[in-house]
Protein backbone atom coordinates (compact mmCIF):
# COMPACT_ATOMS: atom_id res chain seq x y z
CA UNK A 1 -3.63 -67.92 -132.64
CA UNK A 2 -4.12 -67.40 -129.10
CA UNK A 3 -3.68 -64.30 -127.74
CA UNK A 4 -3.39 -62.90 -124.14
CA UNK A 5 -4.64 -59.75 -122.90
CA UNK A 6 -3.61 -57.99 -119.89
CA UNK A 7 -5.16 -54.99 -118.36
CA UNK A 8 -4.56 -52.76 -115.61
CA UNK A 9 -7.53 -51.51 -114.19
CA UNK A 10 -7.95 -48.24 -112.06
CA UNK A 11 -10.04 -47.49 -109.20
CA UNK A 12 -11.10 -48.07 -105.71
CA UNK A 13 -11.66 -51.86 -104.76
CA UNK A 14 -12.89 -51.04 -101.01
CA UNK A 15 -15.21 -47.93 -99.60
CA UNK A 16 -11.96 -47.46 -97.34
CA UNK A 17 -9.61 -46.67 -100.70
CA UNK A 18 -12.36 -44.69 -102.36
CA UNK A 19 -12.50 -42.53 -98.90
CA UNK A 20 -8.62 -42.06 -98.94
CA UNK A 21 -8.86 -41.48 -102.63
CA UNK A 22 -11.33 -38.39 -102.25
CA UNK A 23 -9.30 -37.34 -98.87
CA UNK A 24 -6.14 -36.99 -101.39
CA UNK A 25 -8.33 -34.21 -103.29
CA UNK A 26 -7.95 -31.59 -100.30
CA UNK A 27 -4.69 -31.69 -100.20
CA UNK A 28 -3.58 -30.62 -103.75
CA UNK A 29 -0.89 -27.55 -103.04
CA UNK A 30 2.07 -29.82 -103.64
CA UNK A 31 6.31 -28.11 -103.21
CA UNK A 32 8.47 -27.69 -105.91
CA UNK A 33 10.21 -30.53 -104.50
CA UNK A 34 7.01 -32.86 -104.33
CA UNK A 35 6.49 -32.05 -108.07
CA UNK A 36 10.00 -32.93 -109.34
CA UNK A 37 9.52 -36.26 -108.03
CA UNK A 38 6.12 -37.07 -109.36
CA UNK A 39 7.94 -35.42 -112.87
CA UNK A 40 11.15 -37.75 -112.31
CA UNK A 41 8.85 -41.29 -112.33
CA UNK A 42 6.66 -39.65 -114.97
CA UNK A 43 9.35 -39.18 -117.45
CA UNK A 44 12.24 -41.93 -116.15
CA UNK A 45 9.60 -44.58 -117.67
CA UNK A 46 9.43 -43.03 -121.12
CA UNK A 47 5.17 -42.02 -120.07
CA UNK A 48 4.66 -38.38 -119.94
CA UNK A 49 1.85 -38.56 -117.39
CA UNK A 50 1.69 -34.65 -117.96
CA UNK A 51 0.88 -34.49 -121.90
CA UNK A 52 -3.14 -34.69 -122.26
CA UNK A 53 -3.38 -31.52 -119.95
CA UNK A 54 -0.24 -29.60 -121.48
CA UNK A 55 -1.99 -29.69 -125.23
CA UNK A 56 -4.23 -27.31 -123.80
C-alpha cells in the first residue's frame, strides 16, 4: 500500500524572515484584546496552542 505523507515544516526559509522572526521577540507585551484573538484561532480549530505550557 502506498502511502502519502505530508508535513508542515517550521522555520525561516530566508535571512530576511529569520531577522523579522527574532525582531517579533522584542515586542512580546501583547493587550488583552491582542490575546483573545490569538486564543479565538487557537481554540476555533479544535488545537489548544496554549496546553504544553499550561501543564506546568
Amino acid at each position: 500500500m502506498d502511502v502519502d505523507v505530508c508535513q508542515a515544516l517550521i522555520g525561516a526559509s530566508s535571512v530576511a524572515q529569520l531577522e523579522d522572526n527574532v525582531a517579533a521577540l522584542e515586542r512580546l507585551d501583547f493587550t488583552q484584546e491582542e490575546l483573545a484573538e490569538i486564543d479565538r484561532y487557537a481554540t476555533d480549530s479544535g488545537i489548544n496552542i496554549w496546553a504544553g505550557s499550561s501543564e506546568g
